[in-house]
N, C-alpha and C. Protein backbone atom coordinates (compact mmCIF):
# COMPACT_ATOMS: atom_id res chain seq x y z
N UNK A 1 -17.72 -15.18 -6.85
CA UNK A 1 -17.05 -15.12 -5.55
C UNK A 1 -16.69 -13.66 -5.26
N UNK A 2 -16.65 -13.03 -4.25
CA UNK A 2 -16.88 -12.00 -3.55
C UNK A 2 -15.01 -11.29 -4.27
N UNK A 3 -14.73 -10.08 -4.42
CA UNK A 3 -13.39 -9.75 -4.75
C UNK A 3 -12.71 -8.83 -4.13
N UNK A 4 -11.40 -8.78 -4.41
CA UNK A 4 -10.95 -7.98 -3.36
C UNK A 4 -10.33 -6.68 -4.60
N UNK A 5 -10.31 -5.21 -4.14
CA UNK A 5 -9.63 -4.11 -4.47
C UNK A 5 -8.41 -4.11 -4.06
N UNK A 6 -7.22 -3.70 -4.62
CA UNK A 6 -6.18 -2.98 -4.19
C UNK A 6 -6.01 -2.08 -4.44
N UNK A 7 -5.29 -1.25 -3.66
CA UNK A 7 -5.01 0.10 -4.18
C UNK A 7 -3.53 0.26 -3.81
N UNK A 8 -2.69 0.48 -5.01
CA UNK A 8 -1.27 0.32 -4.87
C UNK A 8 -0.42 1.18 -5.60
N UNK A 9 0.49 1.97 -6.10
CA UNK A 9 1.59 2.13 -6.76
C UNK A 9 2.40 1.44 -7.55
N UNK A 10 2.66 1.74 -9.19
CA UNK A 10 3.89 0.80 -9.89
C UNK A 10 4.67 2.23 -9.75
N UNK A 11 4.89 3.37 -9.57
CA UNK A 11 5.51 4.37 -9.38
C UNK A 11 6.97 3.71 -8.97
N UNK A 12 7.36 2.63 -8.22
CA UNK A 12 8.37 2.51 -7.69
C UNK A 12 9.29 1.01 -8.11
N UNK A 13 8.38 0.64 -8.98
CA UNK A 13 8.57 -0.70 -10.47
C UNK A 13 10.51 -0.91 -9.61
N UNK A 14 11.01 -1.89 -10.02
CA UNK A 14 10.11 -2.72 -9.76
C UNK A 14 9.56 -3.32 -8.57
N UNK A 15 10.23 -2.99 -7.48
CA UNK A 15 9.52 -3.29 -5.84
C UNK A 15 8.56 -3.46 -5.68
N UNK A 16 7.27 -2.26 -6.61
CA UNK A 16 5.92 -2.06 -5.83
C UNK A 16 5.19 -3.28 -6.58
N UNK A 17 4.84 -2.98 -7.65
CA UNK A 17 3.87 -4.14 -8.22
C UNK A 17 3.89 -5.47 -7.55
N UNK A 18 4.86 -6.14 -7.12
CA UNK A 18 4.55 -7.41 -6.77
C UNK A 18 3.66 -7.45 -5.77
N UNK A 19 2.93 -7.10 -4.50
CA UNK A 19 1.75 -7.10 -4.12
C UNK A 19 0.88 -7.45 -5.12
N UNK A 20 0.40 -6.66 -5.91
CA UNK A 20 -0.58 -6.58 -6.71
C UNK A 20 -0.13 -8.14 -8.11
N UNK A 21 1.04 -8.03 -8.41
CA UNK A 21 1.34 -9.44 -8.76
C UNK A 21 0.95 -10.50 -8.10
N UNK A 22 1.21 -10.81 -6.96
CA UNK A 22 0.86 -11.69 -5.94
C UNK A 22 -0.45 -11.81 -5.46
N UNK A 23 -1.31 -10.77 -5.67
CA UNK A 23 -3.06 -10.83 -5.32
C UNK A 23 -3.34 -11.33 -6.98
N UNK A 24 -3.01 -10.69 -8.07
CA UNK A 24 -3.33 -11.43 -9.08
C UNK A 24 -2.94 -12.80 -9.33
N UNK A 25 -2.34 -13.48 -8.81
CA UNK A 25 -1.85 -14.92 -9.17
C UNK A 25 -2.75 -15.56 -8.18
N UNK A 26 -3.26 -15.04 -6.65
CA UNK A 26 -3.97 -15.46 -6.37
C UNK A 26 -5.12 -15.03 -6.68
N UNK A 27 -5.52 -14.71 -7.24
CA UNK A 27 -6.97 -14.29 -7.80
C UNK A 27 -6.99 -15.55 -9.07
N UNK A 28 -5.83 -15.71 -9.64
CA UNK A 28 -6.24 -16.67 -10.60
C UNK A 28 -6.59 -18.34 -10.34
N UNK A 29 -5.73 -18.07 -9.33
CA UNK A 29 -5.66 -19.70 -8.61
C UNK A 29 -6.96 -19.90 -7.65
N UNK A 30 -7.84 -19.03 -7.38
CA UNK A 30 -9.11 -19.14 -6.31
C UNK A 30 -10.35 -18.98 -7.18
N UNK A 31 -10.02 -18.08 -8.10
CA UNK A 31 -11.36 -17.95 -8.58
C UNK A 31 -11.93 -16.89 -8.16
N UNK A 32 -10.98 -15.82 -7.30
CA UNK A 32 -11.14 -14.56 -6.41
C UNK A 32 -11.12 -13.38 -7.81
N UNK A 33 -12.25 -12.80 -8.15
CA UNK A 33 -11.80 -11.04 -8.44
C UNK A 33 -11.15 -10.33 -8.13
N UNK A 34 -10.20 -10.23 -8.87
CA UNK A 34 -9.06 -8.75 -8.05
C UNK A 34 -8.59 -7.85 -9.22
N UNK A 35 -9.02 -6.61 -8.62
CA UNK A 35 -8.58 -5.19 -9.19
C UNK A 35 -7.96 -4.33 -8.43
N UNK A 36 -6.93 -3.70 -9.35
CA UNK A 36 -6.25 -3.08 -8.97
C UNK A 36 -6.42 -1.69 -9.40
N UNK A 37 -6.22 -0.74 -8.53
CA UNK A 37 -6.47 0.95 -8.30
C UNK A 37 -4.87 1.34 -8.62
N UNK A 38 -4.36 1.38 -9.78
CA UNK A 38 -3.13 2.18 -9.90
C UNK A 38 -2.77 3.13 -8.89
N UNK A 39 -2.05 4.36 -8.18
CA UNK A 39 -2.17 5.51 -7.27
C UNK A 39 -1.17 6.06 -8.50
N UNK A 40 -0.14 5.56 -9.12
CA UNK A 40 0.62 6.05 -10.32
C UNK A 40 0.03 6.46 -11.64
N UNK A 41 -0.85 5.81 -11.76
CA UNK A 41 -1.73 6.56 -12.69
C UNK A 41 -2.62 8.00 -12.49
N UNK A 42 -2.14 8.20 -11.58
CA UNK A 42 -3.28 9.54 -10.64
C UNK A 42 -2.23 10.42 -9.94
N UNK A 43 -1.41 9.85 -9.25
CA UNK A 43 -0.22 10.84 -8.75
C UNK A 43 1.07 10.56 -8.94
N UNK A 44 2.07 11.00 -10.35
CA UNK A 44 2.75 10.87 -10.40
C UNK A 44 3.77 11.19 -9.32
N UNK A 45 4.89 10.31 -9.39
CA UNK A 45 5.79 10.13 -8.79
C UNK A 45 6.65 11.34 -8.35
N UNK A 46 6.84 12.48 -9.62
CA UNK A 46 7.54 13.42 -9.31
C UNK A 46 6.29 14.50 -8.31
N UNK A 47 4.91 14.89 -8.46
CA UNK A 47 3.89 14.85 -7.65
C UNK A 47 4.39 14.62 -6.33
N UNK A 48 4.42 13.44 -5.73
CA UNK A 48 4.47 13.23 -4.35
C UNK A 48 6.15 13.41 -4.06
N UNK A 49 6.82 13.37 -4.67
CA UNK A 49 8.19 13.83 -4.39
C UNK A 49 8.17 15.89 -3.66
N UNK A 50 7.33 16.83 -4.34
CA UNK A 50 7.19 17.86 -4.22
C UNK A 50 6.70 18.09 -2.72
N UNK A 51 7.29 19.03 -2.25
CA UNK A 51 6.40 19.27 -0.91
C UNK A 51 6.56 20.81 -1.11
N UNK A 52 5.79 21.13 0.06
CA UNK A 52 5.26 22.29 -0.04
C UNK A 52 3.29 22.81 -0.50
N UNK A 53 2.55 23.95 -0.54
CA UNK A 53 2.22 24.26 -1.53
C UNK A 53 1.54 24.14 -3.16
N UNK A 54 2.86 24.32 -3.33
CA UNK A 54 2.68 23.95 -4.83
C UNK A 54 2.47 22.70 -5.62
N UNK A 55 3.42 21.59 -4.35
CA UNK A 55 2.85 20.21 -4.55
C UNK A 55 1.13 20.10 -4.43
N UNK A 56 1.38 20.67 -3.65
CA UNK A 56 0.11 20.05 -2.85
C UNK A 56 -1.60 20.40 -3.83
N UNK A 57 -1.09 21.64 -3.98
CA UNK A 57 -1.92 22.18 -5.17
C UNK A 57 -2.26 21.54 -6.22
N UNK A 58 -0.88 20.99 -7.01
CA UNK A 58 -0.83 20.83 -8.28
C UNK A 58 -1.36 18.96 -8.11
N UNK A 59 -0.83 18.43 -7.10
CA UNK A 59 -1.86 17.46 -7.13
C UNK A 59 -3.32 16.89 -6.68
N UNK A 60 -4.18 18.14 -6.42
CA UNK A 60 -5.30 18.30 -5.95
C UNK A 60 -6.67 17.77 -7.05
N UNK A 61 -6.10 17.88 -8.27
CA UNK A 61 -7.23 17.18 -9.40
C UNK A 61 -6.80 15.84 -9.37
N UNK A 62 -4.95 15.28 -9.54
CA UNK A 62 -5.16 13.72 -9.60
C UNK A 62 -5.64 13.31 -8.59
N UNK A 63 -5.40 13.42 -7.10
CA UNK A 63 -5.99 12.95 -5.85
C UNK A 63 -7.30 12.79 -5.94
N UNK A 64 -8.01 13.73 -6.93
CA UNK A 64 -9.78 13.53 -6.85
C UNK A 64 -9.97 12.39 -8.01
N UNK A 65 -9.01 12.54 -9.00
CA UNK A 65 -9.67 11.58 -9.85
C UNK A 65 -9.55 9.85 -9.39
N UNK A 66 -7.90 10.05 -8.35
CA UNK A 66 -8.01 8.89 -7.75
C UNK A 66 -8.59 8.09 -7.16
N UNK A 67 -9.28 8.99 -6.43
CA UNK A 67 -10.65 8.44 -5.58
C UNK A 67 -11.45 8.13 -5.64
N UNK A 68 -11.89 8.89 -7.30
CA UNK A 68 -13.53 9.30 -7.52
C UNK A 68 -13.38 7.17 -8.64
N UNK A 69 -11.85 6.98 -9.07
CA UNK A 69 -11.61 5.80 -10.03
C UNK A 69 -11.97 4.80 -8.69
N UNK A 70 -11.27 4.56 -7.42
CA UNK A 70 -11.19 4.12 -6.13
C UNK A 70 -13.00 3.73 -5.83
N UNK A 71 -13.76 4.64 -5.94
CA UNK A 71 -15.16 4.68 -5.63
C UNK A 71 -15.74 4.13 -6.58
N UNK A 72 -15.88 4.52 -8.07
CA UNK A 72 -16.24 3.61 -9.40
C UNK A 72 -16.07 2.60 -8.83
N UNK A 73 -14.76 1.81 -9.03
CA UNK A 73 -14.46 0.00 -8.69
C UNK A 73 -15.00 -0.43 -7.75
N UNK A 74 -15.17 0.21 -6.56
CA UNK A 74 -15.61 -0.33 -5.45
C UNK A 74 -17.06 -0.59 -5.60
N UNK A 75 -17.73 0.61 -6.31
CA UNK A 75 -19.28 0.26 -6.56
C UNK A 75 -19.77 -0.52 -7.74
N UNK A 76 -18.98 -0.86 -8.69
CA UNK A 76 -18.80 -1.89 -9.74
C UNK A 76 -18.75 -3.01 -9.34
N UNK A 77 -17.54 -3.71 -8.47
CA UNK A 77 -17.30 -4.64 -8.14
C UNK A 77 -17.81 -5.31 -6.87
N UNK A 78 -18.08 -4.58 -5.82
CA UNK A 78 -19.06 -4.86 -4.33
C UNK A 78 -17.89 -5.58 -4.16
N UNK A 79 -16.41 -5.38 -3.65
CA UNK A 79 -15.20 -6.28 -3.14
C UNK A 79 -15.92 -7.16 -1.70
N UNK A 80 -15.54 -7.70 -1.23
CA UNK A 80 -15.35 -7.96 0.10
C UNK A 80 -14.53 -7.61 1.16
N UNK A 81 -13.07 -7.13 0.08
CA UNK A 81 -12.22 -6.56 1.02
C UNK A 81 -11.34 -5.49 0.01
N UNK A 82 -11.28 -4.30 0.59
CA UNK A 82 -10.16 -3.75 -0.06
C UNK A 82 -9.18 -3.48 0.18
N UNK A 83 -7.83 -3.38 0.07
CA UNK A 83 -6.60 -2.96 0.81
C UNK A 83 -6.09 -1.86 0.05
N UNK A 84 -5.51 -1.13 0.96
CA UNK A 84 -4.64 -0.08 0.38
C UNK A 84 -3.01 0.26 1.35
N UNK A 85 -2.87 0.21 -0.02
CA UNK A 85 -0.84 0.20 0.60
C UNK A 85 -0.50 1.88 1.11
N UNK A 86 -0.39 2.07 1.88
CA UNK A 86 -0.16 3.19 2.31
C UNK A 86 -1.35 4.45 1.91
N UNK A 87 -1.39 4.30 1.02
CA UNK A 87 -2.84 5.86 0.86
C UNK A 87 -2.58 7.08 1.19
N UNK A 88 -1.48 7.27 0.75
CA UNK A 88 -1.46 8.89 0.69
C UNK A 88 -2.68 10.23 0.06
N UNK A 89 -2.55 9.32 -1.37
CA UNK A 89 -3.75 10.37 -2.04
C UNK A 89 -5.16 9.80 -1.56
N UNK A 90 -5.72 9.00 -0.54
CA UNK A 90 -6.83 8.38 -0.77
C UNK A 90 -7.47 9.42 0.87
N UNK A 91 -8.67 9.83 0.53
CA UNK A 91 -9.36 10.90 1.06
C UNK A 91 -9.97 10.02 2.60
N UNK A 92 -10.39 11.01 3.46
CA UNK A 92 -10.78 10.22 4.39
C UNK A 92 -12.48 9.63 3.94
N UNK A 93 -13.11 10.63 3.30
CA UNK A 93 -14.24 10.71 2.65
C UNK A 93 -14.53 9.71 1.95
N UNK A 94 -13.43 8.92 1.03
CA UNK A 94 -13.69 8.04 0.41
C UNK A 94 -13.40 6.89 1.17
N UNK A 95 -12.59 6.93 2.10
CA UNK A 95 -12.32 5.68 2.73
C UNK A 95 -13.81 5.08 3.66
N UNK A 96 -14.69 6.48 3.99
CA UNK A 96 -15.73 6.15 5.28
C UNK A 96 -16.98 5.98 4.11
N UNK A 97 -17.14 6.36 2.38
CA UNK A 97 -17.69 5.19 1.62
C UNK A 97 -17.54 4.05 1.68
N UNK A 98 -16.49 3.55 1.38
CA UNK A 98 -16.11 2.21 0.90
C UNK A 98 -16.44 1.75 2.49
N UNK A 99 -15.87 1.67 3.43
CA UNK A 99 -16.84 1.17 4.63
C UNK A 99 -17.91 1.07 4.82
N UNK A 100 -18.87 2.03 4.56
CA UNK A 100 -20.22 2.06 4.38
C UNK A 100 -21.04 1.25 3.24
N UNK A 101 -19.82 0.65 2.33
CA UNK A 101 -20.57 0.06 1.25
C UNK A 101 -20.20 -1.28 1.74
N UNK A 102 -19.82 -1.65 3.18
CA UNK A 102 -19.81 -3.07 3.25
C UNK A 102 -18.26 -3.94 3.06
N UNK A 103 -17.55 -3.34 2.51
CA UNK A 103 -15.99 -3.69 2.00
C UNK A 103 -15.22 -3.60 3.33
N UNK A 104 -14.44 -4.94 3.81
CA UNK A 104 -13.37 -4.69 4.77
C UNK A 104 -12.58 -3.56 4.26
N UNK A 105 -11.73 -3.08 5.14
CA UNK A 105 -11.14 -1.88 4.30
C UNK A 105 -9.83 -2.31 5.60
N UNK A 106 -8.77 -2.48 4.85
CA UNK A 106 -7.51 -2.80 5.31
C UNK A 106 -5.97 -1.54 4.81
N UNK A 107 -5.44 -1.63 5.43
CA UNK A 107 -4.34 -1.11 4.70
C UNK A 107 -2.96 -1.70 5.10
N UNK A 108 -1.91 -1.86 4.48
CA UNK A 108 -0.72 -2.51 4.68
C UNK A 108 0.22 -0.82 4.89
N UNK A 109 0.36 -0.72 5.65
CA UNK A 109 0.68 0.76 6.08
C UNK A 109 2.76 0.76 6.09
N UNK A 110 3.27 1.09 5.19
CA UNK A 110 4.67 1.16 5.02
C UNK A 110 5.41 1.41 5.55
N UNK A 111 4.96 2.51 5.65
CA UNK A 111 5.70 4.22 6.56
C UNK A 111 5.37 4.21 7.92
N UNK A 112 6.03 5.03 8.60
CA UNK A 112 5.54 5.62 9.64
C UNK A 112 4.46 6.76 9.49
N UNK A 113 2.97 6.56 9.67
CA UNK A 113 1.80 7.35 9.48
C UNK A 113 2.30 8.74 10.48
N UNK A 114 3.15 8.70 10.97
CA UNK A 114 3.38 9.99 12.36
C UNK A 114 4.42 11.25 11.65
N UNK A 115 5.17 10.51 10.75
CA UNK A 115 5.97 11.44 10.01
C UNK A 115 6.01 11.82 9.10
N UNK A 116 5.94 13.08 8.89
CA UNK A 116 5.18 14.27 8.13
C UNK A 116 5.99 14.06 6.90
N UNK A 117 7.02 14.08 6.78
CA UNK A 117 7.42 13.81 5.47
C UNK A 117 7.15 12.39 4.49
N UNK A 118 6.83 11.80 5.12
CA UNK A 118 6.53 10.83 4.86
C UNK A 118 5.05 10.41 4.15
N UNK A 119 4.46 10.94 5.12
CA UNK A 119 3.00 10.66 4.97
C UNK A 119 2.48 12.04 5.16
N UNK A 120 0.70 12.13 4.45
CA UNK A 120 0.07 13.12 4.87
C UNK A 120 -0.76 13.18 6.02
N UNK A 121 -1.10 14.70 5.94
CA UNK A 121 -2.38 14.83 7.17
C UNK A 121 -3.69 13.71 7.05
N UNK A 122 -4.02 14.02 5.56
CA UNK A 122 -5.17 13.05 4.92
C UNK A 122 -4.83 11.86 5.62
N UNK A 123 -3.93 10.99 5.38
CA UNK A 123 -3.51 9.90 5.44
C UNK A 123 -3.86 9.64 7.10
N UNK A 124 -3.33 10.41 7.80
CA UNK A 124 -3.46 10.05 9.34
C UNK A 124 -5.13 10.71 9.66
N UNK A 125 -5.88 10.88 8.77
CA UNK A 125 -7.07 11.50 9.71
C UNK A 125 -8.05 10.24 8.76
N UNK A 126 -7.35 9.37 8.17
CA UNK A 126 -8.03 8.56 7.75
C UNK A 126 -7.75 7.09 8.49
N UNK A 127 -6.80 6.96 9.23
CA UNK A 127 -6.52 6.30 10.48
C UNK A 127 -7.80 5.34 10.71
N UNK A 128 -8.64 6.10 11.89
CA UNK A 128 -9.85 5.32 12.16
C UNK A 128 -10.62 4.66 11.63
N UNK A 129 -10.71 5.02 10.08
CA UNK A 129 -11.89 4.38 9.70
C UNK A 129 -11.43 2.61 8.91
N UNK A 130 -10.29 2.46 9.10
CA UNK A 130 -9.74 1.66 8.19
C UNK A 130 -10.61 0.24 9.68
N UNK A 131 -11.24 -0.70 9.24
CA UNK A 131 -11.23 -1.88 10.13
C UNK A 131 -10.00 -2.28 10.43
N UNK A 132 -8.55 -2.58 9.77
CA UNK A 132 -7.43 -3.19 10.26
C UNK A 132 -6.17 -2.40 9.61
N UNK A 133 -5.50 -2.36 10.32
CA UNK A 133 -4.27 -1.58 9.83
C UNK A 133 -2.89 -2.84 10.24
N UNK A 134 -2.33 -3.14 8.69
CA UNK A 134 -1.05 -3.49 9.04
C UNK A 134 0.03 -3.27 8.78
N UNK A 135 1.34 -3.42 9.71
CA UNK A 135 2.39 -2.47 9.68
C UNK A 135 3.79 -3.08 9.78
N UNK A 136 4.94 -2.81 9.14
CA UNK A 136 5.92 -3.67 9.07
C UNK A 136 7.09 -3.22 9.94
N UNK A 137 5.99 -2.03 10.93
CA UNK A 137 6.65 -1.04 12.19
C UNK A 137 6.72 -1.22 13.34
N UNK A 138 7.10 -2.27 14.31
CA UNK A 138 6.35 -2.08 15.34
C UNK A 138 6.30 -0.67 16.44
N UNK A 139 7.49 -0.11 16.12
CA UNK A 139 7.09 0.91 17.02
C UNK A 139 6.27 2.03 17.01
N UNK A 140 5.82 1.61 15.77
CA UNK A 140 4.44 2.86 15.78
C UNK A 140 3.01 2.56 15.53
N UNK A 141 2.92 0.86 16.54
CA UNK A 141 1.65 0.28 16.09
C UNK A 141 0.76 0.39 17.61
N UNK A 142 1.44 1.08 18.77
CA UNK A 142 0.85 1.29 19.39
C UNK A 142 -0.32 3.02 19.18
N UNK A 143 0.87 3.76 18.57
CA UNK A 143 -0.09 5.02 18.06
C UNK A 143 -0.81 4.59 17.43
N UNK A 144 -1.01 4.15 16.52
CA UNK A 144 -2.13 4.02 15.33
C UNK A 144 -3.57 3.03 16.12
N UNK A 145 -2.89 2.54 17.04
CA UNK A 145 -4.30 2.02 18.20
C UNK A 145 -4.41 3.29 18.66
N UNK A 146 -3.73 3.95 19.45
CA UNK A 146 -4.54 5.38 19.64
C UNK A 146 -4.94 6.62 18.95
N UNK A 147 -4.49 5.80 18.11
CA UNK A 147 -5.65 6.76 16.58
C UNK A 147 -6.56 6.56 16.00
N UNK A 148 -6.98 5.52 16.71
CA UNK A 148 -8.18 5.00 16.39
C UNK A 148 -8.84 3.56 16.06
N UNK A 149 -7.41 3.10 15.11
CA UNK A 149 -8.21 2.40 14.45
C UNK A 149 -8.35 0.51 15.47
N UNK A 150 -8.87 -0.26 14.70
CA UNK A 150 -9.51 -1.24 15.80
C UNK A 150 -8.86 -2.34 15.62
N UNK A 151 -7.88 -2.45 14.68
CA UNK A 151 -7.14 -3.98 14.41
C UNK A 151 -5.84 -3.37 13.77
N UNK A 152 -5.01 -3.31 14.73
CA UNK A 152 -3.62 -3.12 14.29
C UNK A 152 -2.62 -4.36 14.43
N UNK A 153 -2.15 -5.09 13.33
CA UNK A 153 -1.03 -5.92 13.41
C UNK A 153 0.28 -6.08 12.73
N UNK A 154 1.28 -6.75 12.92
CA UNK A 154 2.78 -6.51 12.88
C UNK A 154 2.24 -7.59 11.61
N UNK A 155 2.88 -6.79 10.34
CA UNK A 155 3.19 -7.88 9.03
C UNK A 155 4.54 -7.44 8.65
N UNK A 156 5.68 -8.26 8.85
CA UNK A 156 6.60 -7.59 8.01
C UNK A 156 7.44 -8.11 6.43
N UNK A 157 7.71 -6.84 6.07
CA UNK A 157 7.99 -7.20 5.06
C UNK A 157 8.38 -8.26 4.08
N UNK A 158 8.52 -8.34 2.75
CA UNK A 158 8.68 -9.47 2.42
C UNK A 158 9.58 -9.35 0.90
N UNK A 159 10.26 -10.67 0.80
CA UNK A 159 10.71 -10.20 -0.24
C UNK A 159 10.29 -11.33 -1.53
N UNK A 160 10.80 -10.38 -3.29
CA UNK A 160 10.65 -11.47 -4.06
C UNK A 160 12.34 -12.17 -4.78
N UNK A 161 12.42 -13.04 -4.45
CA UNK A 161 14.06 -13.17 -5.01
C UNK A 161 14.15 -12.58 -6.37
N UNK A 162 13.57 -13.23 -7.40
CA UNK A 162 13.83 -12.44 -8.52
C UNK A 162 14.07 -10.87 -9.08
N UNK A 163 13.59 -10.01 -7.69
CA UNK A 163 13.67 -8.47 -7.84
C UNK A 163 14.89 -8.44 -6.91
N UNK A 164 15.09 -8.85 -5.53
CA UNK A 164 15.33 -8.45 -4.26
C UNK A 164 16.85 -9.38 -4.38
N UNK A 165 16.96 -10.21 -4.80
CA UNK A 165 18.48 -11.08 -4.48
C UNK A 165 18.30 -11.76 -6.14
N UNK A 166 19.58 -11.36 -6.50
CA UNK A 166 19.65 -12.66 -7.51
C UNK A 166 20.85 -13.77 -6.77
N UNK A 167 20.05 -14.45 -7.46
CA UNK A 167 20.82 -16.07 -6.73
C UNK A 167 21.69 -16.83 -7.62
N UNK A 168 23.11 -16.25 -7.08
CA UNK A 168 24.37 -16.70 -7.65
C UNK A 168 24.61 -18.30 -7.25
N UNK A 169 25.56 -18.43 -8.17
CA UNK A 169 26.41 -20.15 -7.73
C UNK A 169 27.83 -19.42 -7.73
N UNK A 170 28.37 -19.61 -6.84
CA UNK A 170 29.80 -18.72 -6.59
C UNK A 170 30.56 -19.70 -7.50
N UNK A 171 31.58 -19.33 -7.73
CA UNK A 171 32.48 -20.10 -8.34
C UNK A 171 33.37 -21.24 -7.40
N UNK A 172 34.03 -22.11 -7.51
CA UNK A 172 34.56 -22.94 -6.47
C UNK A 172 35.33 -22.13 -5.22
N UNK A 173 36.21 -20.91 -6.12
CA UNK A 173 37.49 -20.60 -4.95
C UNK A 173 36.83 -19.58 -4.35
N UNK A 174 35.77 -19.09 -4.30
CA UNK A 174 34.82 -18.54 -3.64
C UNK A 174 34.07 -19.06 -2.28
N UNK A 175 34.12 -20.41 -2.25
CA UNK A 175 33.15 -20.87 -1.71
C UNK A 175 34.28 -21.25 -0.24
N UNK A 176 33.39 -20.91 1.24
CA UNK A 176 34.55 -21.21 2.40
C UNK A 176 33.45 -21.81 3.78
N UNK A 177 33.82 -22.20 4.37
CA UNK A 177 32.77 -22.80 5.41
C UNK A 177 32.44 -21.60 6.66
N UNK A 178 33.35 -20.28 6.23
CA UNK A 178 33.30 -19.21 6.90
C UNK A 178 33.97 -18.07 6.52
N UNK A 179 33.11 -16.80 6.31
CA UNK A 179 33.71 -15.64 5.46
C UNK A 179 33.55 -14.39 6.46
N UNK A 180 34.73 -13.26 6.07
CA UNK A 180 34.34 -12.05 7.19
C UNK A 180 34.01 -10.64 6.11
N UNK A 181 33.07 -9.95 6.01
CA UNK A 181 33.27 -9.24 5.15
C UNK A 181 32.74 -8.30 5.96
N UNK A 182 33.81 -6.91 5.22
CA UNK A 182 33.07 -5.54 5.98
C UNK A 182 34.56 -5.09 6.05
N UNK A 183 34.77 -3.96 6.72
CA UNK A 183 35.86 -3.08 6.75
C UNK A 183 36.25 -3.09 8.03
């Protein structure tokens, strides 16, 4: 059966992985191939924290090896679809391969692609080539249609209780049919 790539971050453990948790559990339950493209294994965390220069420099070999690992899998595996969570380090070059090799090419886009601190130049000049871009933004899903690309839609976020809320049983004198909290 045809498989899908991700390309994701554990850089930010434990928040990020569950995507890639969640494509693996469904990968097990379908019978779907799914691999995952670390971006933490290629650009450390303190890396993309740096701006300037010297960042930019010093992560100029992981960004290639990221890609060049990104391109391996993709031509190993022939996905059907690949996604990538934001893509900072991922080249425009490699993105208009993996299109050319036939792979939907999606991205779940985090950030605002418009703000520079945030995101790179790379990142926004790789815009167009993505078939669908989705975004948990709406107000910046009209730019990214005028940046090109051809399927922009509103996904928003999501959570996992076990990371995101733990789920108490209050104690009795806790419990009220109406509470005010805040200052």
């Amino acid at each position: 059966m045809p498989g899908v790539v991700l390309v994701d971050s554990s850089a930010y453990a434990p928040s990020t992985p569950l995507f890639a948790e969640a494509l693996r559990e469904h990968g097990r339950r379908s019978g779907t191939e799914v691999s995952v493209v670390d971006e933490a294994d290629y650009l450390p965390k303190v890396l993309a924290r740096i701006r300037g220069r010297i960042g930019r420099l010093a992560g100029v070999n992981q960004a290639r090896a990221l890609n060049a690992s990104l391109l391996r899998q993709v031509a190993s595996q022939r996905p059907q679809l690949v996604i990538v969570v934001k893509g900072n380090g991922i080249a425009p070059s490699t993105l208009k391969e993996i299109r050319e090799s036939g792979s939907f090419l999606a991205n779940f886009m985090t950030d605002d692609p418009f703000n520079r601190l945030a995101c790179s130049d790379e990142l926004r000049r790789g815009l167009p080539i993505y078939h669908a871009i989705f975004s948990p933004r709406r107000d910046v899903m009209n730019e990214i249609t005028e940046a090109g690309c051809e399927l922009v839609r509103y996904l928003p976020f999501a959570y996992h209780p076990t990371v995101h809320f733990e789920e108490l049983n209050p104690p009795e004198e806790w419990r009220a049919d109406v509470s005010f909290i805040g200052g």
